[in-house]
N, C-alpha and C. Protein backbone atom coordinates (compact mmCIF):
# COMPACT_ATOMS: atom_id res chain seq x y z
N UNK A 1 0.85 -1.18 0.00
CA UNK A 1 0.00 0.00 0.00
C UNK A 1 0.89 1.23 0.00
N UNK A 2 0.55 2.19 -0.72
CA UNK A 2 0.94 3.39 -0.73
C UNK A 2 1.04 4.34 0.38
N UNK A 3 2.51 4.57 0.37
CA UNK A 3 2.87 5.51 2.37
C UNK A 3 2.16 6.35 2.01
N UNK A 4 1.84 6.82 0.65
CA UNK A 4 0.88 8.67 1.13
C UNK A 4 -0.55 8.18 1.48
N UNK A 5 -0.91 7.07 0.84
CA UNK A 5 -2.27 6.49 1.02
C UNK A 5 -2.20 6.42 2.81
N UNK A 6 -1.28 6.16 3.49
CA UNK A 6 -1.65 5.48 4.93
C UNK A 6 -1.56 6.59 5.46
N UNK A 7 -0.75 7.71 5.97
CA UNK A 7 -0.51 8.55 5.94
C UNK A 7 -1.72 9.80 5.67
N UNK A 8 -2.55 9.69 4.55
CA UNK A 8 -3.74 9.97 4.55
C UNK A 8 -4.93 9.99 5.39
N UNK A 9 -5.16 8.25 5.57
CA UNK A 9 -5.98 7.82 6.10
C UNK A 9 -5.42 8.63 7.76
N UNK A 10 -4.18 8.02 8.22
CA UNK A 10 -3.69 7.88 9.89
C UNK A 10 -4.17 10.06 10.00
N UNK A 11 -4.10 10.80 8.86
CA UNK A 11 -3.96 12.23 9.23
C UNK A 11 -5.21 12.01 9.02
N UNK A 12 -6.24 11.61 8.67
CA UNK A 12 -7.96 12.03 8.76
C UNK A 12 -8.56 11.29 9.99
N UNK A 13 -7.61 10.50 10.41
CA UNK A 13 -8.45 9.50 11.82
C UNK A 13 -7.67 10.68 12.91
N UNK A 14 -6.48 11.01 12.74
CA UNK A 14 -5.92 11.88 14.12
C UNK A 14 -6.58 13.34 13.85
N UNK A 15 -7.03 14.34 12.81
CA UNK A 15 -6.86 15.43 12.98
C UNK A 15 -8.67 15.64 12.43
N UNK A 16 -9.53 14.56 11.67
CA UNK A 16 -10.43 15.16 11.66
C UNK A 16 -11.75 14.05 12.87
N UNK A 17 -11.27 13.11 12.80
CA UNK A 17 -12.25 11.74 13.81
C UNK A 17 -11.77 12.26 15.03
N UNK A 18 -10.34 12.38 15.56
CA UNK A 18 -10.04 12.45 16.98
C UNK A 18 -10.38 13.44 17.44
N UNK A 19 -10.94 15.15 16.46
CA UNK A 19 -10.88 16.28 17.12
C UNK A 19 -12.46 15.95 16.96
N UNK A 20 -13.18 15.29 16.69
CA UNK A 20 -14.53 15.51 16.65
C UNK A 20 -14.96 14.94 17.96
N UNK A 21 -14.22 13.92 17.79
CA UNK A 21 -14.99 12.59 19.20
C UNK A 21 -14.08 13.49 20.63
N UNK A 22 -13.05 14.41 20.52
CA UNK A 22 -12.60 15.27 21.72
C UNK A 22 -13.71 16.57 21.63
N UNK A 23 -13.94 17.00 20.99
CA UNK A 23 -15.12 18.34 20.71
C UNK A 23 -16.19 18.21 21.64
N UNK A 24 -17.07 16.61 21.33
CA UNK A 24 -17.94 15.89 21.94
C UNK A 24 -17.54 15.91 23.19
N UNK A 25 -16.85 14.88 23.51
CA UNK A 25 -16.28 14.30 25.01
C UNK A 25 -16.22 15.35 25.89
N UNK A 26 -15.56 16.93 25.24
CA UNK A 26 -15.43 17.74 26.08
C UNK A 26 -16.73 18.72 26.22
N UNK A 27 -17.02 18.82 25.26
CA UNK A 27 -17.82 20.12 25.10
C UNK A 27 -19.73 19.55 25.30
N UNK A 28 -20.06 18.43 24.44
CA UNK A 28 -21.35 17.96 24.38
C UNK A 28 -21.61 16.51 25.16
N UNK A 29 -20.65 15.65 25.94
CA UNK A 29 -20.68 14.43 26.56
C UNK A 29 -21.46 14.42 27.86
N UNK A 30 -22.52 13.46 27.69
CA UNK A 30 -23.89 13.33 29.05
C UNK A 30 -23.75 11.99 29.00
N UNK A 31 -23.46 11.36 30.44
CA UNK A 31 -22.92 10.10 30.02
C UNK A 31 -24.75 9.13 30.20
N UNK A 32 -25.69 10.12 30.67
CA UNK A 32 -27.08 9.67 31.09
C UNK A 32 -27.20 9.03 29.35
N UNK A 33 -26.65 10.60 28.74
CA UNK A 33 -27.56 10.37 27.04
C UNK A 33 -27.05 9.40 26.25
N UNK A 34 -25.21 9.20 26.48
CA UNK A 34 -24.95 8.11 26.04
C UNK A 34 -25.26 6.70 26.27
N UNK A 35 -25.67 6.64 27.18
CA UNK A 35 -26.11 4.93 27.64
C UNK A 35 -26.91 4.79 27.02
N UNK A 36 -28.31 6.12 26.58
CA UNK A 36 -29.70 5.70 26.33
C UNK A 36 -29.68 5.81 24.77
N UNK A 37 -28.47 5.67 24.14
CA UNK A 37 -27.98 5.82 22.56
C UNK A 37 -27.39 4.45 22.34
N UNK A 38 -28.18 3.71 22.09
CA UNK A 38 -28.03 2.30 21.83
C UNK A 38 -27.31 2.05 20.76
N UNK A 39 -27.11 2.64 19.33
CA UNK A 39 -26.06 2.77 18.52
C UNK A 39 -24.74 3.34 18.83
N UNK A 40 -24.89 5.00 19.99
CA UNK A 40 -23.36 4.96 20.25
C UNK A 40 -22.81 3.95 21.18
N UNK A 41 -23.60 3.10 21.65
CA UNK A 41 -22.63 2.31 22.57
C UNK A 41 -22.42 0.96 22.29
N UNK A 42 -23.17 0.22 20.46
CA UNK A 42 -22.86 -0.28 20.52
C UNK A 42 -21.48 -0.20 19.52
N UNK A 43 -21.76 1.23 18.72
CA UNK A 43 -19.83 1.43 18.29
C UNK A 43 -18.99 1.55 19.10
N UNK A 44 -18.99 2.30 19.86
CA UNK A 44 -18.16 2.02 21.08
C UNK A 44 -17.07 0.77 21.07
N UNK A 45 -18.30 0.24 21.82
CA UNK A 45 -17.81 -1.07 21.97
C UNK A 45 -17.66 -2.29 20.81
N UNK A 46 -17.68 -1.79 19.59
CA UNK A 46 -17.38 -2.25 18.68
C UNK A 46 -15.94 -1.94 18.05
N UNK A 47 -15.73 -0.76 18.41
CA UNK A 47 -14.29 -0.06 17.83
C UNK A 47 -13.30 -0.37 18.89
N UNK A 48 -14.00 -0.96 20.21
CA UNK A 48 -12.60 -1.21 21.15
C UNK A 48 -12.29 -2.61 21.22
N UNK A 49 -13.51 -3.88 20.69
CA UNK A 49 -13.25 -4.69 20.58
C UNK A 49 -12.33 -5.28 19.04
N UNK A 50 -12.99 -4.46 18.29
CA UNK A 50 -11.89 -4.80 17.22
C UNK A 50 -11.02 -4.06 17.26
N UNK A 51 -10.02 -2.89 18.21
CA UNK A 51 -8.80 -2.77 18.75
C UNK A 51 -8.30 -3.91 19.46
N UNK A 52 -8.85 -4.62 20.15
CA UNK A 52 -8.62 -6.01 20.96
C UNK A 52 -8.11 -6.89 20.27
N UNK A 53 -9.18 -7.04 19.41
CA UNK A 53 -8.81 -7.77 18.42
C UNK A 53 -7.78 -7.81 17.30
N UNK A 54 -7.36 -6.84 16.78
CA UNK A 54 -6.39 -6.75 15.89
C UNK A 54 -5.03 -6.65 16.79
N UNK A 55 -5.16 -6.49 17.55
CA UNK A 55 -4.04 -5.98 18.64
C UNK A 55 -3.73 -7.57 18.80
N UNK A 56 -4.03 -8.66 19.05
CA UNK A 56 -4.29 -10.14 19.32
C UNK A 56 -3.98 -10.69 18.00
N UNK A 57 -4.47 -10.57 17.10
CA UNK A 57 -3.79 -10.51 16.04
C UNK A 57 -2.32 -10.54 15.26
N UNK A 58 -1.90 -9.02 15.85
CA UNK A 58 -0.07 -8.48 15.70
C UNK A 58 0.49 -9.16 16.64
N UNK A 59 -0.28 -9.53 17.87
CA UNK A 59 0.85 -10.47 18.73
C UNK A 59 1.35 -11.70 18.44
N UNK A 60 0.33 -12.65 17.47
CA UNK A 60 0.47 -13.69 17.12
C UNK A 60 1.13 -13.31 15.59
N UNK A 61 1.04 -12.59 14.67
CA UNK A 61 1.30 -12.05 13.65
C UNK A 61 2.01 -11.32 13.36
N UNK A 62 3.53 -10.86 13.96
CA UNK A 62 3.49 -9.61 14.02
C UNK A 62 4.02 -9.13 12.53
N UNK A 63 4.20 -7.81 12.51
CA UNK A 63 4.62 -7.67 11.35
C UNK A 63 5.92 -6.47 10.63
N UNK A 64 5.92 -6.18 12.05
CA UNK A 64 7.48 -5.44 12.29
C UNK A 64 8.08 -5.38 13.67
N UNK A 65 9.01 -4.71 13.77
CA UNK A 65 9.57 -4.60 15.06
C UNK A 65 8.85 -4.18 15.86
N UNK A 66 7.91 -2.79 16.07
CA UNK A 66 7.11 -2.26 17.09
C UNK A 66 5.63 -3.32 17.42
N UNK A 67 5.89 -3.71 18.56
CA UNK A 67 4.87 -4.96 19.20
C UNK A 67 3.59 -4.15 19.01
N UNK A 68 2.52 -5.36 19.59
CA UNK A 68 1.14 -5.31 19.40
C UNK A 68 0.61 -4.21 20.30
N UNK A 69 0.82 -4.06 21.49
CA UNK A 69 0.42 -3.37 22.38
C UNK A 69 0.67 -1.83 21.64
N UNK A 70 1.41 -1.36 20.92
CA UNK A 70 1.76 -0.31 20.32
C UNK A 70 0.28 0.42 19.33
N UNK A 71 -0.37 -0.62 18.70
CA UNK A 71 -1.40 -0.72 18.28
C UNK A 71 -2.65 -0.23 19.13
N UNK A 72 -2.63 -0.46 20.49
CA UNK A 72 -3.43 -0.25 21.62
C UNK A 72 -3.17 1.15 22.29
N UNK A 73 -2.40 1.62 22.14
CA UNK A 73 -1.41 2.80 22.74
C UNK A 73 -2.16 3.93 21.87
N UNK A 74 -1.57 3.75 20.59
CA UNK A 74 -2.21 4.46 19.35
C UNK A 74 -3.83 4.68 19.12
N UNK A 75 -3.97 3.75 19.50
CA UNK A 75 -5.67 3.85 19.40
C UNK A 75 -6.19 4.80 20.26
N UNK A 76 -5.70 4.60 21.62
CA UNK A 76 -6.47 5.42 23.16
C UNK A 76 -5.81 6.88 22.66
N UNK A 77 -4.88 6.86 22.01
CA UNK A 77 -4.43 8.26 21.50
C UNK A 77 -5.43 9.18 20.67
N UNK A 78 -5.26 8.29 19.87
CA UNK A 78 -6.33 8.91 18.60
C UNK A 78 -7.36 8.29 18.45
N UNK A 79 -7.55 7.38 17.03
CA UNK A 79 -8.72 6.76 16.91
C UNK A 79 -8.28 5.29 16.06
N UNK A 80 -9.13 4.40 15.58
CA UNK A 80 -8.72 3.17 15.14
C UNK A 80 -8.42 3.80 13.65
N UNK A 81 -9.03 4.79 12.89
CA UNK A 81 -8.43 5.14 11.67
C UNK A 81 -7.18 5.98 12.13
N UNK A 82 -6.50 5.95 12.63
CA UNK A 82 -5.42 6.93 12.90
C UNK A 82 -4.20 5.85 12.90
N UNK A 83 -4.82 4.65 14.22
CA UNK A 83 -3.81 3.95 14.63
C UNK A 83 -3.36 2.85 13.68
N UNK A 84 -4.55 2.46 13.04
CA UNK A 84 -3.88 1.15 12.35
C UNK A 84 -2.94 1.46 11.06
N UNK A 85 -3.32 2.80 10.63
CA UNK A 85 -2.49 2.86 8.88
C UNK A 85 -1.13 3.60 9.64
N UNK A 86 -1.19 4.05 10.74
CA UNK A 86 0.43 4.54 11.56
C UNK A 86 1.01 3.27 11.85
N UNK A 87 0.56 2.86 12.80
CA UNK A 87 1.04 1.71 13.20
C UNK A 87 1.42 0.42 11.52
N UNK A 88 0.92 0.34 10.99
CA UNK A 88 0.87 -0.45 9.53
C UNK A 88 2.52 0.34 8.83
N UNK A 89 2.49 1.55 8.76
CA UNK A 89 3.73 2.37 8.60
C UNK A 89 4.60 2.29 9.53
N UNK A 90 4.44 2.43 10.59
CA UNK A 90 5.27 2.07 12.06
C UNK A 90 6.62 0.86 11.08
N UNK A 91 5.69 -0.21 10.99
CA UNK A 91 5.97 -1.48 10.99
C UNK A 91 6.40 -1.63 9.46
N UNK A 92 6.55 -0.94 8.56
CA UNK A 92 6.83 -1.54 7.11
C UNK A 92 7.86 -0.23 6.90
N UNK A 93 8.37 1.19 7.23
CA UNK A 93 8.36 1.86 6.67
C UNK A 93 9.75 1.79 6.69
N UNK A 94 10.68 0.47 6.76
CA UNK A 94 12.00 0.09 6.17
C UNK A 94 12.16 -0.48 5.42
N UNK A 95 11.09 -1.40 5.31
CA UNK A 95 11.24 -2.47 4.07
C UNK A 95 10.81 -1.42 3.03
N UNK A 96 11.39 -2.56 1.82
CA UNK A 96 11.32 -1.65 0.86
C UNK A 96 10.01 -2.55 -0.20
């Protein structure tokens, strides 16, 4: 895959997904309203289980030097579009 392609993606998950879901969290977050939002919670918990999951994945798989947990790090940082095409670059961006 193409580094500007990942690179792309990892700068639209950190600078336009992560500042939205921080905008929220800070500015509009009711944790009453979120519970009673049965779609946000079940992405939620859909985007942290398949962080789990892919993270479980690179441990058994890995695919460069920087371990799985790195994947998990990245995520709580930003967002799962941020972390996986960084982390994916993390891990390839010697080979040629």
């Amino acid at each position: 895959m193409s580094k500007k392609i990942l690179f792309l993606f990892a700068a639209t998950g950190l600078l336009v997904v992560n500042n939205l879901f921080l905008y929220w969290q800070f500015f509009e977050f009711d944790f009453a309203v979120f519970l009673s939002n049965t779609i946000g919670v079940a992405l939620f918990i859909e985007a942290f289980m398949l962080m789990l999951l892919l993270a479980y994945y690179f441990k058994h798989h890995p695919i460069g030097k920087y371990k799985w947990y790195w994947l998990i790090i990245l995520s709580l940082l930003g967002s799962l579009l941020f972390a996986l095409p960084f982390y994916y670059w993390l891990n390839t961006k010697d080979k040629k």
